[in-house]
N, C-alpha and C. Protein backbone atom coordinates (compact mmCIF):
# COMPACT_ATOMS: atom_id res chain seq x y z
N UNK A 1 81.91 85.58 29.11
CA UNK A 1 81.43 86.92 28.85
C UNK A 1 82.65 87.80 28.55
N UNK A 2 82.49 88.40 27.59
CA UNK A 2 83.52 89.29 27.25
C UNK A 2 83.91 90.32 27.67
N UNK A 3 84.80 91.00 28.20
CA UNK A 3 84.89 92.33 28.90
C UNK A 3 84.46 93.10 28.21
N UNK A 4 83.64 94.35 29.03
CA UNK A 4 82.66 95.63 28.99
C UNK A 4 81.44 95.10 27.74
N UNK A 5 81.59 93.90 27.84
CA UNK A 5 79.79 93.40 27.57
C UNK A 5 79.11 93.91 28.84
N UNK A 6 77.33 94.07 28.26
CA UNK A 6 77.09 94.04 29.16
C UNK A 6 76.14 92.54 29.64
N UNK A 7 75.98 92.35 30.62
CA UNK A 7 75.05 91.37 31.51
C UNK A 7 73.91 91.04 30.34
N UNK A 8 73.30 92.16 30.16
CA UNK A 8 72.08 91.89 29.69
C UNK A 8 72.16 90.98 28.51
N UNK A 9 72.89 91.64 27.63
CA UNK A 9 73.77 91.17 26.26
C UNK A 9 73.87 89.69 26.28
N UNK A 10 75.04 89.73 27.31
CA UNK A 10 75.46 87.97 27.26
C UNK A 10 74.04 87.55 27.24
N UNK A 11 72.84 87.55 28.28
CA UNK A 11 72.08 86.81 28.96
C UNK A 11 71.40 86.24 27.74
N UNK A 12 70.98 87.42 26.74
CA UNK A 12 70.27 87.19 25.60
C UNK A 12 71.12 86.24 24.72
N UNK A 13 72.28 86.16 24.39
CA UNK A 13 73.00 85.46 23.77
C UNK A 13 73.12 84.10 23.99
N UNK A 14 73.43 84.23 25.76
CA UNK A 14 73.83 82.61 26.40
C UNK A 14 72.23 82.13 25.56
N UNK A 15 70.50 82.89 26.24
CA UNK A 15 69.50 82.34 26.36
C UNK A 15 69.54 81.51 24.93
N UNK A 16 69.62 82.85 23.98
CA UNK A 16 69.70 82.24 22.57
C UNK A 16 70.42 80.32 21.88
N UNK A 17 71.56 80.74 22.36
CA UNK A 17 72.36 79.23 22.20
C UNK A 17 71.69 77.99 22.67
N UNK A 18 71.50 78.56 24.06
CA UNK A 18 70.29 77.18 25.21
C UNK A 18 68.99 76.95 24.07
N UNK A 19 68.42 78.38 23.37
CA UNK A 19 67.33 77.69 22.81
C UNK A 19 67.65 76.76 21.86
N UNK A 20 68.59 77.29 21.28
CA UNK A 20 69.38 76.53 20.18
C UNK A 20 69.53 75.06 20.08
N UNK A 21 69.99 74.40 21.18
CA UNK A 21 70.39 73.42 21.77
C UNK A 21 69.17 72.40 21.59
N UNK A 22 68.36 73.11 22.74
CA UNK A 22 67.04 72.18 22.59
C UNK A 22 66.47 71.95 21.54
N UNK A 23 66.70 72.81 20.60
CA UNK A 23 65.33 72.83 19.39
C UNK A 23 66.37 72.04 18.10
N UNK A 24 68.06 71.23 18.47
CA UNK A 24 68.72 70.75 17.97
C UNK A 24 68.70 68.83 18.74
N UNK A 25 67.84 69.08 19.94
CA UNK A 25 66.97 67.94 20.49
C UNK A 25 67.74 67.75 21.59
N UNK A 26 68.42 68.63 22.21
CA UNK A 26 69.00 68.40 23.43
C UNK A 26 68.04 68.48 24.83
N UNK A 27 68.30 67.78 25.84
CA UNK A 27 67.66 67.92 26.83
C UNK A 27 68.04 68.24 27.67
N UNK A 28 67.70 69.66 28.23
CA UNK A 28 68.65 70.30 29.36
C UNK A 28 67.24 70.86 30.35
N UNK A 29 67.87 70.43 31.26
CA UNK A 29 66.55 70.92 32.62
C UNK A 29 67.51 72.36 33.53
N UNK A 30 66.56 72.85 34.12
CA UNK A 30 66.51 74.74 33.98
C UNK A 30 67.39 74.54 34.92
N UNK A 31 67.89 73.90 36.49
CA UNK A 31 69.31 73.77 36.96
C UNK A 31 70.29 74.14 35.99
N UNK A 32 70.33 73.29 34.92
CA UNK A 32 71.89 73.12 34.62
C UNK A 32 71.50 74.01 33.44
N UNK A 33 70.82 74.89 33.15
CA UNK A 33 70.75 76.24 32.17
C UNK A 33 71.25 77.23 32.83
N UNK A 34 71.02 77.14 34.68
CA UNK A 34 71.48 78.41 35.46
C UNK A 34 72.92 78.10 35.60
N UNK A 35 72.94 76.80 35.54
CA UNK A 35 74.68 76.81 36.17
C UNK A 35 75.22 76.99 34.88
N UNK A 36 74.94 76.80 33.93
CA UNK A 36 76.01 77.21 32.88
C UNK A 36 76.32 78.50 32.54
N UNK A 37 74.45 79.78 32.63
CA UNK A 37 74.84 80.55 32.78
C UNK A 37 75.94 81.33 33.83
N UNK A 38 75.65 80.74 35.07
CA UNK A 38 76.87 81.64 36.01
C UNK A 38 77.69 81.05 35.43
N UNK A 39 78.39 79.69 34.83
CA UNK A 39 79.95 79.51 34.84
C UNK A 39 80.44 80.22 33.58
N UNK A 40 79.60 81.00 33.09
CA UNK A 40 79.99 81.87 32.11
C UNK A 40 80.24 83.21 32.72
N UNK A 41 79.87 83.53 33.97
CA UNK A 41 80.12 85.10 33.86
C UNK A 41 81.24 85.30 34.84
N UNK A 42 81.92 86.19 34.34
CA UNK A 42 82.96 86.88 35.05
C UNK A 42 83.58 87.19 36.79
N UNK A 43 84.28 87.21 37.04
CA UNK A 43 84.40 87.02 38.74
C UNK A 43 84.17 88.45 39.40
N UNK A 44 83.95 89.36 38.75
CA UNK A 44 83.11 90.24 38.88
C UNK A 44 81.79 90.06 39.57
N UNK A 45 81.07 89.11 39.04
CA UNK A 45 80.08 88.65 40.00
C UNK A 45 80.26 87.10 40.51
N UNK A 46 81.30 87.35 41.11
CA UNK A 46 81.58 86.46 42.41
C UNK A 46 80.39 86.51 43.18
N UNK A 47 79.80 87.87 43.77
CA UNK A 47 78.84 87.53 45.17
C UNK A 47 77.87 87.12 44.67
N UNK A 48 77.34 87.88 43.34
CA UNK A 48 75.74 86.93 43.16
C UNK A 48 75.82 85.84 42.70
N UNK A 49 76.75 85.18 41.94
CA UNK A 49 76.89 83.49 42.27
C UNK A 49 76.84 82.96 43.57
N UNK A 50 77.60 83.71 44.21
CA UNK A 50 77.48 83.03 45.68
C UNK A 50 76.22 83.08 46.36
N UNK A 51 75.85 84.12 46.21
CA UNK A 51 74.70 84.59 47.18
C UNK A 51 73.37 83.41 46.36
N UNK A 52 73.45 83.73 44.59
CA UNK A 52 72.35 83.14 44.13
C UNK A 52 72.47 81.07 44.41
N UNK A 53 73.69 80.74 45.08
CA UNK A 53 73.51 79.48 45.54
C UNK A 53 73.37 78.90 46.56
N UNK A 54 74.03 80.14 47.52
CA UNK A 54 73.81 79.32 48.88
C UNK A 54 72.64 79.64 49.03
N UNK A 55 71.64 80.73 48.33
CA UNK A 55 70.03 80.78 49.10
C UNK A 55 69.20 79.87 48.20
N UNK A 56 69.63 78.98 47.15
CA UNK A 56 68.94 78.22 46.34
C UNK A 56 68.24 78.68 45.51
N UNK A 57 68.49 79.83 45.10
CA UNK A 57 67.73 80.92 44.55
C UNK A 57 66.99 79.70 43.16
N UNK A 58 65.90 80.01 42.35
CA UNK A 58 65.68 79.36 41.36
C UNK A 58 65.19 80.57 40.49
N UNK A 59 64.99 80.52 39.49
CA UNK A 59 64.18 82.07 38.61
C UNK A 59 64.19 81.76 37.43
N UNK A 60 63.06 82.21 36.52
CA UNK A 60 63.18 81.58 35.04
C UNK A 60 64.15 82.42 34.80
N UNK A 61 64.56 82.41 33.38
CA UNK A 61 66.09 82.87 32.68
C UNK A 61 66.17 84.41 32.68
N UNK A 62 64.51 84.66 32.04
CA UNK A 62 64.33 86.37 31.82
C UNK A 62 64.12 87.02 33.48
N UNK A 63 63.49 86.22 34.64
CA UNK A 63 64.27 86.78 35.98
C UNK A 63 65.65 87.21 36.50
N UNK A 64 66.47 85.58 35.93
CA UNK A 64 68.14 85.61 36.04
C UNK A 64 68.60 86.90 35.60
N UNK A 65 68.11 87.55 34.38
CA UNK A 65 68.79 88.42 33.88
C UNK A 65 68.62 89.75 34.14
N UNK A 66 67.11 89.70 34.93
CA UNK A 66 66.99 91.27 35.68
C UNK A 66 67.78 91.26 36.48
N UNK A 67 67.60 90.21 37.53
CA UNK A 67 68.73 89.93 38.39
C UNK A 67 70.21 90.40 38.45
N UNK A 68 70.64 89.85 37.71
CA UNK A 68 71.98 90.06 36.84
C UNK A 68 71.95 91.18 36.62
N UNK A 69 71.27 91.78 36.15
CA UNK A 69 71.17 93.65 35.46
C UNK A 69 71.39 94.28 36.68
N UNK A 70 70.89 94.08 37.77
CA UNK A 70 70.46 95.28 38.90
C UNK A 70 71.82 94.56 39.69
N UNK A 71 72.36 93.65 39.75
CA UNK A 71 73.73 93.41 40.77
C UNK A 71 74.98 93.88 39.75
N UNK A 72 74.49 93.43 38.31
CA UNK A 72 75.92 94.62 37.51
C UNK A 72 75.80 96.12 37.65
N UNK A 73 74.88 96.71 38.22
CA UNK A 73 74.58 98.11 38.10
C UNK A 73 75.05 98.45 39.74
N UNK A 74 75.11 97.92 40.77
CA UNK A 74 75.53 97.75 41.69
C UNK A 74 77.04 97.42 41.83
N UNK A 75 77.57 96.42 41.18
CA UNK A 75 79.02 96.17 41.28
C UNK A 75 79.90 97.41 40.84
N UNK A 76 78.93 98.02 39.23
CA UNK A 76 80.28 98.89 39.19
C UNK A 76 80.17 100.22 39.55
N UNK A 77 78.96 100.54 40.02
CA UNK A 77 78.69 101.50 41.12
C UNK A 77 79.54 101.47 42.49
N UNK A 78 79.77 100.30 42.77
CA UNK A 78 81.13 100.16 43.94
C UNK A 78 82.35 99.67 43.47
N UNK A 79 82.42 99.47 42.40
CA UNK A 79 83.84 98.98 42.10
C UNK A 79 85.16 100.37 42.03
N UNK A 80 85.95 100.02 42.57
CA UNK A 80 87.20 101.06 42.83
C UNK A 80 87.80 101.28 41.70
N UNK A 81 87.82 102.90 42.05
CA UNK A 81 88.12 103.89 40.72
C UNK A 81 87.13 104.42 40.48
N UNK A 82 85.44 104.29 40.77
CA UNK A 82 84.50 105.21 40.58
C UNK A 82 84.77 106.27 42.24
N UNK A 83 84.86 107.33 41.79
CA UNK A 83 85.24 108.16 42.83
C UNK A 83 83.71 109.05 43.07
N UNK A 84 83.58 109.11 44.11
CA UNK A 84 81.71 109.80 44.75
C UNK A 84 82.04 111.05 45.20
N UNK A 85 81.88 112.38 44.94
CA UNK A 85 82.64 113.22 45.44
C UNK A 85 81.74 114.08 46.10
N UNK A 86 81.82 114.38 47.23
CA UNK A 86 80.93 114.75 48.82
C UNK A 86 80.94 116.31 48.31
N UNK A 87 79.74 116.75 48.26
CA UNK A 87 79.28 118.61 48.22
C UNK A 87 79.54 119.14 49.40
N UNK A 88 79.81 120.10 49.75
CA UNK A 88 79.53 120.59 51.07
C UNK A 88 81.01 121.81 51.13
N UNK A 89 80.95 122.52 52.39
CA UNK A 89 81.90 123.13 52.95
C UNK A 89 83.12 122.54 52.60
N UNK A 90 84.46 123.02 52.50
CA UNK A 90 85.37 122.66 53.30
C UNK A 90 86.30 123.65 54.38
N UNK A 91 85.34 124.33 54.58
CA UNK A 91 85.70 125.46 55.55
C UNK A 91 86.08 124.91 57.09
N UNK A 92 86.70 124.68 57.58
CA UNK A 92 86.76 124.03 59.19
C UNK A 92 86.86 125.27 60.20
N UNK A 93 86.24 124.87 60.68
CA UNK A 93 85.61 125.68 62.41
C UNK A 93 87.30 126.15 62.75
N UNK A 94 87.94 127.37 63.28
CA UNK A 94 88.85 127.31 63.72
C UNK A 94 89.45 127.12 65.63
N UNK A 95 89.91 126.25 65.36
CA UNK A 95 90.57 125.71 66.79
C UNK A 95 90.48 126.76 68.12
N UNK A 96 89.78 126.27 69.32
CA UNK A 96 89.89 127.78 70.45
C UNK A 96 90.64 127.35 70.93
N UNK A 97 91.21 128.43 71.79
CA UNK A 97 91.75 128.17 73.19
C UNK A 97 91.27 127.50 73.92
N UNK A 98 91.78 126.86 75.13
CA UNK A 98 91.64 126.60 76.11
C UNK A 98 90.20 127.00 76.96
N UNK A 99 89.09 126.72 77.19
CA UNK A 99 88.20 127.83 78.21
C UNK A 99 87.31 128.20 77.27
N UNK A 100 88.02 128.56 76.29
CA UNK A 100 86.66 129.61 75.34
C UNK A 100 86.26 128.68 73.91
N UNK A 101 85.19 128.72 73.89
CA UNK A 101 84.60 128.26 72.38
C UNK A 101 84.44 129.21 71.75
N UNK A 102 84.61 128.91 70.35
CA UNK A 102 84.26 129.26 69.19
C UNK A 102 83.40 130.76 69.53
N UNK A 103 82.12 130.10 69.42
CA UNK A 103 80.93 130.73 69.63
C UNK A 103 81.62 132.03 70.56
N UNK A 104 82.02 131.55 71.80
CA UNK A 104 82.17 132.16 72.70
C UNK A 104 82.88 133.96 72.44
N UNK A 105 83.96 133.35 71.45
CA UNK A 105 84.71 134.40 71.56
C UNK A 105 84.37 135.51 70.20
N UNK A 106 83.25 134.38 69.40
CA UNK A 106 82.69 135.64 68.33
C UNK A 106 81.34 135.80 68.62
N UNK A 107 81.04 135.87 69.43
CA UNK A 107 79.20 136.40 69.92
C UNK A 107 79.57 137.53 69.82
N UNK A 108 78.58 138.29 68.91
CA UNK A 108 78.37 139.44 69.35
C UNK A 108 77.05 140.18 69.89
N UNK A 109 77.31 141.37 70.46
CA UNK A 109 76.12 141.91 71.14
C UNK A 109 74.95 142.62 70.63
N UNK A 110 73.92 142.28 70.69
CA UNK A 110 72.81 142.42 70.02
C UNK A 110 72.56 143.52 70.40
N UNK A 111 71.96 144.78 69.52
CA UNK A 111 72.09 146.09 69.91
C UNK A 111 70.19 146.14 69.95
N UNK A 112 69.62 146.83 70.69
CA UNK A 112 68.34 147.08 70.84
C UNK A 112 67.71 148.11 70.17
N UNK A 113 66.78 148.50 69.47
CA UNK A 113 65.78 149.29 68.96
C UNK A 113 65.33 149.90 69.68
């Protein structure tokens, strides 16, 4: 797979060739269509190779590739260098003394009607 292809892309491409193959009279059973697809893709997806073998995962091709879609949309959603940047305050509470909180020392007195 070529860098900043995407998943989907290859999947259609690899599928394409596999059809290719057969309809050139090759005989390939759907194991060794999945393993060729993973030994094509990138170490980028290291875990879902891993994950998709040690659980024995099986899935027709157009599954593999949703598959594939939703763990590439995930990888580079965590991959470093996408930076997530937190909304909020950055105002910090200022430090009391000893004895007195915060609160304590700015309450003020509620005047009555």
């Amino acid at each position: 797979m070529a860098e900043g292809t995407e998943v989907r892309d290859h999947m259609l491409t690899m599928m394409g060739l596999l059809y290719e193959l057969e309809t050139l009279g090759s005989k390939l059973d759907h194991e060794f269509k999945e393993d060729i697809i993973l030994a094509s893709l990138p170490p980028l997806f290291s875990q879902f190779k891993l994950n998709f073998n040690m659980n024995k995962m099986t899935s027709s091709l157009p599954e593999m590739m949703n598959q594939l879609t939703v763990a590439e949309e995930v990888v580079r959603e965590h991959r470093p260098g996408n930076v997530h940047m937190a909304e909020g305050s950055s105002r910090l509470k200022p430090k009391c003394k000893k004895g007195k909180s915060y609160s304590d020392r700015h309450r003020t007195r509620s005047s009555s009607y």
